[in-house]
C-alpha atoms as a PDB file:
ATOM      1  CA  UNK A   1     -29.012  19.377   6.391  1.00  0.00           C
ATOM      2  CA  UNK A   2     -29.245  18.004   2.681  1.00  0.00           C
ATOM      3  CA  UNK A   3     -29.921  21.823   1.338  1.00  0.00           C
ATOM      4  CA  UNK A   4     -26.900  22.932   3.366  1.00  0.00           C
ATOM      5  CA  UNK A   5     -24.588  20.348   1.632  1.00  0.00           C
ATOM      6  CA  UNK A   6     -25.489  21.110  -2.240  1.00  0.00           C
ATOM      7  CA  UNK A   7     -24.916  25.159  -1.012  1.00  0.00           C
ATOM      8  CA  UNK A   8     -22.239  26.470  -2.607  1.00  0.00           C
ATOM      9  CA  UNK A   9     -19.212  28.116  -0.532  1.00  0.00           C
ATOM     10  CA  UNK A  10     -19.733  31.461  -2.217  1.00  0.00           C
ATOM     11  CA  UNK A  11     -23.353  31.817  -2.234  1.00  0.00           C
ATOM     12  CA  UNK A  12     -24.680  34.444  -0.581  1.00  0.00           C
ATOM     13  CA  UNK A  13     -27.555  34.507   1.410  1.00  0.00           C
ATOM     14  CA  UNK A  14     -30.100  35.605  -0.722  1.00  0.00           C
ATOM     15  CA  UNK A  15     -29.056  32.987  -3.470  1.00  0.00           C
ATOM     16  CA  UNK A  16     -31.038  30.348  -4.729  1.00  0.00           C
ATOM     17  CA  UNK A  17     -29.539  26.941  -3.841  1.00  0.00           C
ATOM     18  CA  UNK A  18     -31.129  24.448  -6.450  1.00  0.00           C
ATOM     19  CA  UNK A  19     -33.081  21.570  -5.363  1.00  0.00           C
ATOM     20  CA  UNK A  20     -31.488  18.281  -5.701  1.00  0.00           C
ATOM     21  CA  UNK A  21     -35.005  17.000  -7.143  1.00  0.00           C
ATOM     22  CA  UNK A  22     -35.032  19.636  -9.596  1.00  0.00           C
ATOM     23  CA  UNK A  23     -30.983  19.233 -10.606  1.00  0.00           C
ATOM     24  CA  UNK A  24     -31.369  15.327 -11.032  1.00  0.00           C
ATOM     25  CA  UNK A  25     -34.551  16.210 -13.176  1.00  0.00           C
ATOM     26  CA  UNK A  26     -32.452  18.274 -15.324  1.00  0.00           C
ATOM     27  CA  UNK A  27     -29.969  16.178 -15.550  1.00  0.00           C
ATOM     28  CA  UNK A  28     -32.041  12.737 -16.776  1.00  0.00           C
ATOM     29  CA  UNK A  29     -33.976  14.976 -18.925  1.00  0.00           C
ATOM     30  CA  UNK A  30     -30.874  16.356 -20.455  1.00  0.00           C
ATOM     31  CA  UNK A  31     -29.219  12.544 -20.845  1.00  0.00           C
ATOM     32  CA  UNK A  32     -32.447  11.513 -22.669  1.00  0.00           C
ATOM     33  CA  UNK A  33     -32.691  14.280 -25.397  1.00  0.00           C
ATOM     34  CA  UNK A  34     -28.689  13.331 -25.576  1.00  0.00           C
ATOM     35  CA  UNK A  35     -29.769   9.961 -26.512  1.00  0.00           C
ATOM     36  CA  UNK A  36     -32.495  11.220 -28.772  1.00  0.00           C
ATOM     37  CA  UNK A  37     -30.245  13.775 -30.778  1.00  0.00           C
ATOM     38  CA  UNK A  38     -27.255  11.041 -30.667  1.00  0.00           C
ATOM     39  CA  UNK A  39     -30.094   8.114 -32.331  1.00  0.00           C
ATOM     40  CA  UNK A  40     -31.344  10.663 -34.846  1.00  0.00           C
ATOM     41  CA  UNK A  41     -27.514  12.064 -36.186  1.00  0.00           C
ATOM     42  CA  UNK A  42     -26.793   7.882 -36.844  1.00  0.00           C
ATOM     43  CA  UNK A  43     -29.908   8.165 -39.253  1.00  0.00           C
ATOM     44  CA  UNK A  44     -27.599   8.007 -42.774  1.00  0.00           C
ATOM     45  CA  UNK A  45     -24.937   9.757 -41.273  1.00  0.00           C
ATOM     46  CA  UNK A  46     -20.797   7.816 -41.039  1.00  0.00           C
ATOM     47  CA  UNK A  47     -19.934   8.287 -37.070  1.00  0.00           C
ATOM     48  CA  UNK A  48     -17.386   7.005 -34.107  1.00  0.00           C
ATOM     49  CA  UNK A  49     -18.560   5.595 -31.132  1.00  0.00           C
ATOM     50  CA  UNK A  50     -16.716   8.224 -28.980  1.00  0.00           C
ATOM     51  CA  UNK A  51     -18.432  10.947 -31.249  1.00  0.00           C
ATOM     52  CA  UNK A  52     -21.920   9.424 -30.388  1.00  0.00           C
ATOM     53  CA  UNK A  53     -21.194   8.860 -26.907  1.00  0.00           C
ATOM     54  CA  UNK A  54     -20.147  12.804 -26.361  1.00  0.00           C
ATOM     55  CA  UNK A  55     -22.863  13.358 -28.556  1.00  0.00           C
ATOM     56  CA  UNK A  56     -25.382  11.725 -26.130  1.00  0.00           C
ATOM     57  CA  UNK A  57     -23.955  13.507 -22.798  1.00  0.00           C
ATOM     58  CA  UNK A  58     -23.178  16.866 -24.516  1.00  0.00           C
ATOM     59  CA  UNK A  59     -26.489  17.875 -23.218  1.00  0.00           C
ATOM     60  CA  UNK A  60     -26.250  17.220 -19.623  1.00  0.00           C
ATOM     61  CA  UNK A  61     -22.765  18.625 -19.227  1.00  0.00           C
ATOM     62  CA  UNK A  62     -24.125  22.436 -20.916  1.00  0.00           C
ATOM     63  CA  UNK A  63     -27.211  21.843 -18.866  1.00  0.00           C
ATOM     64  CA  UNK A  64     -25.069  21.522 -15.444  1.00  0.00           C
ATOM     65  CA  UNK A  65     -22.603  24.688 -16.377  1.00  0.00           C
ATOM     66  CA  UNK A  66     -25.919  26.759 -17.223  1.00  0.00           C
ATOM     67  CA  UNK A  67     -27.580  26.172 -13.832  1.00  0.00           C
ATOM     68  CA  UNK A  68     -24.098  26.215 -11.631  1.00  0.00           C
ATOM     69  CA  UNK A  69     -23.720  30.064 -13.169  1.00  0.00           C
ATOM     70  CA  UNK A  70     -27.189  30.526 -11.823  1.00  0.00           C
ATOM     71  CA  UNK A  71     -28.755  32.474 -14.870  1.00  0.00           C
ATOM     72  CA  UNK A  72     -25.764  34.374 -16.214  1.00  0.00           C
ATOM     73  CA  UNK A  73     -26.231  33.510 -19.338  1.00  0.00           C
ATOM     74  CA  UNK A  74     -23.024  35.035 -20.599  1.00  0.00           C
ATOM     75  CA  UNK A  75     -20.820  33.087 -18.776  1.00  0.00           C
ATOM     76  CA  UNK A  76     -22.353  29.669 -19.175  1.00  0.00           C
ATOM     77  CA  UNK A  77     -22.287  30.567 -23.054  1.00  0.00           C
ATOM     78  CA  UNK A  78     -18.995  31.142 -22.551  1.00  0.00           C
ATOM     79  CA  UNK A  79     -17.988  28.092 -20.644  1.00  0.00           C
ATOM     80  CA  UNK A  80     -19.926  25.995 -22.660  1.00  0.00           C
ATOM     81  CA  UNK A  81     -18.345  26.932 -26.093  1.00  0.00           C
ATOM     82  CA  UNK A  82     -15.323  26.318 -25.041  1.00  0.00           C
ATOM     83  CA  UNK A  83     -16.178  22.873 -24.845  1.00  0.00           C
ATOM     84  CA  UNK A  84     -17.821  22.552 -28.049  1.00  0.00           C
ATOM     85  CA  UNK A  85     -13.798  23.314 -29.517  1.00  0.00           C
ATOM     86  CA  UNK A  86     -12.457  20.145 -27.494  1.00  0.00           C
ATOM     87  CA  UNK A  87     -13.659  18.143 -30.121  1.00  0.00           C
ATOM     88  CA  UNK A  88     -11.998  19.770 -33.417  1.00  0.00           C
ATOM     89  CA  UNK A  89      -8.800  20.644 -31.477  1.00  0.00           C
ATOM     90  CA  UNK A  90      -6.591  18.486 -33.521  1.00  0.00           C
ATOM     91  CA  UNK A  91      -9.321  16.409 -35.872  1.00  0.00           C
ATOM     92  CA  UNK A  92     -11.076  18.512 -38.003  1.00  0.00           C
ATOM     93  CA  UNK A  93     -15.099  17.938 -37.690  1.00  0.00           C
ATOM     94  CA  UNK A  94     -17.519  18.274 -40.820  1.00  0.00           C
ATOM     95  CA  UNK A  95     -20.504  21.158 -40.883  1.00  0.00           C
ATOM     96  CA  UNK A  96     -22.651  18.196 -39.860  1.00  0.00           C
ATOM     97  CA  UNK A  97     -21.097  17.000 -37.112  1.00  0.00           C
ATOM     98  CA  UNK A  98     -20.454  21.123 -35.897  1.00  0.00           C
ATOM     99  CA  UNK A  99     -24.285  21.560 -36.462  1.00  0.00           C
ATOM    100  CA  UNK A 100     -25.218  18.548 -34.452  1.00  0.00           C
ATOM    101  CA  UNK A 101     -22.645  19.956 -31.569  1.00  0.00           C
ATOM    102  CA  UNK A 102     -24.358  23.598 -31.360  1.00  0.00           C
ATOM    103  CA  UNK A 103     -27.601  21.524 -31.523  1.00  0.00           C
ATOM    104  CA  UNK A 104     -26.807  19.399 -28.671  1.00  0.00           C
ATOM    105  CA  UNK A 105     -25.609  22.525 -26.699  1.00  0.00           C
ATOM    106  CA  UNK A 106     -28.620  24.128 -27.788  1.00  0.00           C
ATOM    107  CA  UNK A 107     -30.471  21.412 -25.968  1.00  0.00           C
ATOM    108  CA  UNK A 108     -28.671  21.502 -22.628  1.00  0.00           C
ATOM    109  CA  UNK A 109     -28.934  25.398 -22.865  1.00  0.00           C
ATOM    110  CA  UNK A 110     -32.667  25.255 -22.919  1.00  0.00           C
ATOM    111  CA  UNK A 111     -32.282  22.740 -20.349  1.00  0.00           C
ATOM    112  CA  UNK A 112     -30.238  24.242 -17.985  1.00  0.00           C
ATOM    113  CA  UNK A 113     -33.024  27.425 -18.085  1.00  0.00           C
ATOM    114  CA  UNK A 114     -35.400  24.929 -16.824  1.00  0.00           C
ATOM    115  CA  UNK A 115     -37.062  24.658 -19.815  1.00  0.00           C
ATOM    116  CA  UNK A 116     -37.988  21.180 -20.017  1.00  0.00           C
ATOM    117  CA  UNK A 117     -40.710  20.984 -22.389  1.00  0.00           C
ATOM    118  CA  UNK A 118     -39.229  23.676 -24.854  1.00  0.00           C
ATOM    119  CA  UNK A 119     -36.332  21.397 -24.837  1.00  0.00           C
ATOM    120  CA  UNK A 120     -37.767  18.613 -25.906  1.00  0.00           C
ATOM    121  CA  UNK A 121     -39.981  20.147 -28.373  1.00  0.00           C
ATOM    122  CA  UNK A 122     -36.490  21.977 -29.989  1.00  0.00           C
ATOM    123  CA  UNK A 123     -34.821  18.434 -30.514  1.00  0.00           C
ATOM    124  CA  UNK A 124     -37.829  16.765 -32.055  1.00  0.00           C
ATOM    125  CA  UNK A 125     -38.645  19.339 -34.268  1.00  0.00           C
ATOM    126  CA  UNK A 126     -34.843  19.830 -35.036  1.00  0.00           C
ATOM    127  CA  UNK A 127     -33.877  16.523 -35.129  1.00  0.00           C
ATOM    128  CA  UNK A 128     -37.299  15.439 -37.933  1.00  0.00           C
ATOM    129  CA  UNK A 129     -35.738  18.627 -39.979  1.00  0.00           C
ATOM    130  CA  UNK A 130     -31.944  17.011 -40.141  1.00  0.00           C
ATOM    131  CA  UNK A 131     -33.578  13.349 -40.411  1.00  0.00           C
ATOM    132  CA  UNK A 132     -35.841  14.215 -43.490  1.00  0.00           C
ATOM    133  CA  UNK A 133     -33.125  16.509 -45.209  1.00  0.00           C
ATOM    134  CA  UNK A 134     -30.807  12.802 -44.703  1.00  0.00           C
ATOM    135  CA  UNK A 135     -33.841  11.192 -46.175  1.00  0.00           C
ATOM    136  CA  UNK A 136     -34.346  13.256 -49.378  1.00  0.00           C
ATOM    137  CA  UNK A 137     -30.555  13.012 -49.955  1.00  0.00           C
ATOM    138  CA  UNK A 138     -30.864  17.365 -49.706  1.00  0.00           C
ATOM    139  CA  UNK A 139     -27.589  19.245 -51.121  1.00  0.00           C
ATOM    140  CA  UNK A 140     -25.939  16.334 -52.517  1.00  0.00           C
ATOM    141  CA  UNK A 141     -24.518  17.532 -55.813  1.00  0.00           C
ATOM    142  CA  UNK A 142     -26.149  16.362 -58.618  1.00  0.00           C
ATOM    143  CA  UNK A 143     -24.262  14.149 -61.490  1.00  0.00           C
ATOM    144  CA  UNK A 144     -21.638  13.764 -58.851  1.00  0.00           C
ATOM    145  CA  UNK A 145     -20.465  10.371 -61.233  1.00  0.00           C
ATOM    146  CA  UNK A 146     -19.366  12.806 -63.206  1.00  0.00           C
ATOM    147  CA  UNK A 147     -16.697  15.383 -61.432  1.00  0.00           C
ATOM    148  CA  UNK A 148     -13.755  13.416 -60.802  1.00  0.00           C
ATOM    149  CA  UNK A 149      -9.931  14.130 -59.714  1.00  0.00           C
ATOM    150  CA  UNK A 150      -7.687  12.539 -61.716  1.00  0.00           C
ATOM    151  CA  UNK A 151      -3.856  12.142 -61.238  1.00  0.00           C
ATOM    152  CA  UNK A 152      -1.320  11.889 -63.425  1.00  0.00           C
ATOM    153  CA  UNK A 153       2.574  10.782 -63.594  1.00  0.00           C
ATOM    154  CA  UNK A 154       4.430  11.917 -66.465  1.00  0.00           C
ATOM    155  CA  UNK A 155       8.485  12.141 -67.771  1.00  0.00           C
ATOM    156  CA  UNK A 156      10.240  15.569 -66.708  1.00  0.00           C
ATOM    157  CA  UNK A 157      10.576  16.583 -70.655  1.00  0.00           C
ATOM    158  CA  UNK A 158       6.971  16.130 -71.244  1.00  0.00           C
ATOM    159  CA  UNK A 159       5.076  19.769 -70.758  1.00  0.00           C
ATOM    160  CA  UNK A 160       2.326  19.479 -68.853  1.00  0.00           C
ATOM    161  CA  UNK A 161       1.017  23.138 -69.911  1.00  0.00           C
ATOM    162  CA  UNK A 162      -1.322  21.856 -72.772  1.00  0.00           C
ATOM    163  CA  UNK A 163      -0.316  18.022 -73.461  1.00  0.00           C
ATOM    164  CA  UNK A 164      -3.326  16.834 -72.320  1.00  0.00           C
ATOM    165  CA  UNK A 165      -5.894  19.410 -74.077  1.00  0.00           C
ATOM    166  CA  UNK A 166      -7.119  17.748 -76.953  1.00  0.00           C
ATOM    167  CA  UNK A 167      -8.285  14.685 -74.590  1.00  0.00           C
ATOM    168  CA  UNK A 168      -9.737  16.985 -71.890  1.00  0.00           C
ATOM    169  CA  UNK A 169     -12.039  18.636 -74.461  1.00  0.00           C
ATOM    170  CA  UNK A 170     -13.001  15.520 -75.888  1.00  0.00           C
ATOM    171  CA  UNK A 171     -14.616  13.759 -72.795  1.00  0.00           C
ATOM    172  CA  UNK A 172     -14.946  16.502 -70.546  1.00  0.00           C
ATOM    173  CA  UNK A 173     -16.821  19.747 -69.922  1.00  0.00           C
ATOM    174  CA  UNK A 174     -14.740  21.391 -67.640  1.00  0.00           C
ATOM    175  CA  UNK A 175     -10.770  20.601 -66.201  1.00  0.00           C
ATOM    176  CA  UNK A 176      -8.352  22.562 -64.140  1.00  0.00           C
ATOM    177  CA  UNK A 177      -5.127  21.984 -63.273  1.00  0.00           C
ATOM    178  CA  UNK A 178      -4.911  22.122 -59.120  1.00  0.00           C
ATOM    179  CA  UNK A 179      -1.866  20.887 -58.539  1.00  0.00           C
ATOM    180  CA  UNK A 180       1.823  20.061 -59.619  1.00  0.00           C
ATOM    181  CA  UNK A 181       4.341  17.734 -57.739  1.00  0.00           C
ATOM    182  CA  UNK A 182       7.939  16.342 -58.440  1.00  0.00           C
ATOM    183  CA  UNK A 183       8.813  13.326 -57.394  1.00  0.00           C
ATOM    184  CA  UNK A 184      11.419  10.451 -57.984  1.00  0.00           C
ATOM    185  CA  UNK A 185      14.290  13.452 -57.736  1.00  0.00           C
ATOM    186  CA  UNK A 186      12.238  16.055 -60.162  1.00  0.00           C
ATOM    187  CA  UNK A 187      12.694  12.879 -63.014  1.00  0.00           C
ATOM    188  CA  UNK A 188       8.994  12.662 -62.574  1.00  0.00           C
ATOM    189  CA  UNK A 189       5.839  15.417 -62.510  1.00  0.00           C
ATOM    190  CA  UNK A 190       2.448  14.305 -60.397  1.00  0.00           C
ATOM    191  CA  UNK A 191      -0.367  16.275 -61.969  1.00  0.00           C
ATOM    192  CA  UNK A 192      -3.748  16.333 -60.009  1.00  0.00           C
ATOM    193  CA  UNK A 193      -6.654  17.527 -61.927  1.00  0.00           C
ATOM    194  CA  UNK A 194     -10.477  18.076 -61.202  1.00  0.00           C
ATOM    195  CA  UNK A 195     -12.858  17.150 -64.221  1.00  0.00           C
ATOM    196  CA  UNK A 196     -16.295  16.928 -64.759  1.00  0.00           C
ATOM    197  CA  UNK A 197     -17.078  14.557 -67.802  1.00  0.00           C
ATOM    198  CA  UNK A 198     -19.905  15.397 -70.172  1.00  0.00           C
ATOM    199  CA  UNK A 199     -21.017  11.296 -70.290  1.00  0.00           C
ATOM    200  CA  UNK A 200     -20.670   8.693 -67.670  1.00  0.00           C
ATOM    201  CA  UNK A 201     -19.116   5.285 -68.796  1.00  0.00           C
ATOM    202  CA  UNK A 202     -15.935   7.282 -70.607  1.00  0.00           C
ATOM    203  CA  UNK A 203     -13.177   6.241 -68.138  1.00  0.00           C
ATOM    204  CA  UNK A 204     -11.595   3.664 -69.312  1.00  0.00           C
ATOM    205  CA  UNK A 205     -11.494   5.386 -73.347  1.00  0.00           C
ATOM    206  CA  UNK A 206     -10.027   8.441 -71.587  1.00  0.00           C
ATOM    207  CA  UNK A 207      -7.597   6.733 -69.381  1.00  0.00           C
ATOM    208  CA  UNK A 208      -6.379   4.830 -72.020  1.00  0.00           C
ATOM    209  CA  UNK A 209      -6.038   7.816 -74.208  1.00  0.00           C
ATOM    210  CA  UNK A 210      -4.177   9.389 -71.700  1.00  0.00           C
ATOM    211  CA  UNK A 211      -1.779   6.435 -70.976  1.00  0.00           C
ATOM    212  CA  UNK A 212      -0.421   6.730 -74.488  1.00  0.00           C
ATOM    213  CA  UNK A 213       0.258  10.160 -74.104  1.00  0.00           C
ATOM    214  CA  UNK A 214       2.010   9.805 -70.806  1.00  0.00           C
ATOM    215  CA  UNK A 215       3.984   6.867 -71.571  1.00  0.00           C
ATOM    216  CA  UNK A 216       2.170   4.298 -69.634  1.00  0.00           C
ATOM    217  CA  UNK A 217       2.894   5.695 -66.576  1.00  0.00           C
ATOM    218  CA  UNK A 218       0.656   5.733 -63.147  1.00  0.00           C
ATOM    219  CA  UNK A 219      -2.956   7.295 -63.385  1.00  0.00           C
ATOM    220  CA  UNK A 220      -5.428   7.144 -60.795  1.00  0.00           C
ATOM    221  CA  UNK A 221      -9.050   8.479 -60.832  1.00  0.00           C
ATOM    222  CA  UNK A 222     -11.333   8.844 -58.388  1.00  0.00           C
ATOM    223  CA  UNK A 223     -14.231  10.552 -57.128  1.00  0.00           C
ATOM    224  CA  UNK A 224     -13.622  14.325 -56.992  1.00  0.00           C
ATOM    225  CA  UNK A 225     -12.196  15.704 -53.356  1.00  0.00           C
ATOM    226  CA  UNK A 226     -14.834  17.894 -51.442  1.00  0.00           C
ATOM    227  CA  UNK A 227     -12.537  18.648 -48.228  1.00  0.00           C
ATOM    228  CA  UNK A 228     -13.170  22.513 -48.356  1.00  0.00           C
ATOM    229  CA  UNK A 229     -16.887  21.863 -48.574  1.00  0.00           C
ATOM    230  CA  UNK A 230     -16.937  19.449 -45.825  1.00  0.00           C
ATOM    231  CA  UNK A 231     -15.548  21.836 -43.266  1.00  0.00           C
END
């Protein structure tokens, strides 16, 4: 009676109807190696709680899809990417939050083949690799105190073309001009720059160097803007 209830209204015959022992197997298993991939990502990584929390059941939800296609592989691929784009539908994610996703479908993939141990074994190993590369601080850029963005406001009859040379190649290696806005009805020019200074601890000689020129108007430094690489 219990078989005939989990049979699906399609199957045929000859198909395999899971066991409900073997589904709710699947299914804990999947929720723990959730929990393990979602308590390894928080290792030195910035998160949401509703990222974490998919995070964790990602697993079990790829791991159900897999089995219900009953071994077409191509389908449940199909389905389950599809569900991995939920996410970054409106908010874009970083690489490491997209890596963590196909690793947590990864997971419930394995899973879903029945898998269990190779399942496991993939997160640990996996989730060590992403932990130490966390730990070691891998592909940060080095001398990143040094590559800054730095905007500046300046008068409509200043030209912007070269004004600012002489100061760039005193304190800095490299500059390029990214980006020119008017503002305050075109009386006004915003100039955004990305520099990488040859010395830390010049800042505050080049910004006031550059006030002067500028005639004391707003300038604002900061770290320099990664967005393309964080995609």
């Amino acid at each position: 009676m219990l078989q005939n209830i989990f049979r699906g209204l399609f199957d045929a015959e000859t198909a395999n109807v899971i066991a409900v022992s073997d589904f709710m197997i699947c299914i804990v298993c999947s929720l723990i190696i959730g929990f393990v991939i979602a308590a390894m990502y928080m290792y030195k990584s910035t998160y949401s709680k509703s990222f974490i929390v998919t995070l964790a059941m990602l697993p079990a939800v790829v791991c159900v899809v897999i089995m219900m296609v009953n071994g077409n592989i191509g389908a449940g691929v199909a389905v389950a990417g599809a569900f991995s784009l939920v996410r970054f539908r409106s908010v874009p994610g970083t690489a490491k939050e997209i890596g963590v996703l196909f690793m947590a479908m990864g997971a419930g993939l394995i899973m879903g083949m029945g898998y269990i141990a190779y399942a496991f074994l993939f997160v640990i190993i996996l989730g060590l690799v992403n932990m130490l590369y966390a730990q070691l601080d891998f592909g940060a850029k080095k001398q990143k105190a040094l590559h800054k963005t730095l905007r500046i406001t300046i008068p409509e009859d200043l030209d912007y073309t070269d004004v600012f040379d002489d100061i760039f190649d005193r304190y800095t290696e490299k500059s390029e001009l990214v980006n020119v806005k008017t503002t305050n009805m075109g009386s006004l020019f915003k100039l955004t720059y990305n520099l990488t200074f040859k010395t830390e601890n010049t800042e505050k000689a080049f910004i006031d160097e550059i006030r002067c020129r500028n005639g004391n108007l707003e300038i604002t430094i900061s770290n320099q803007e990664t967005a393309v690489a964080e995609l």
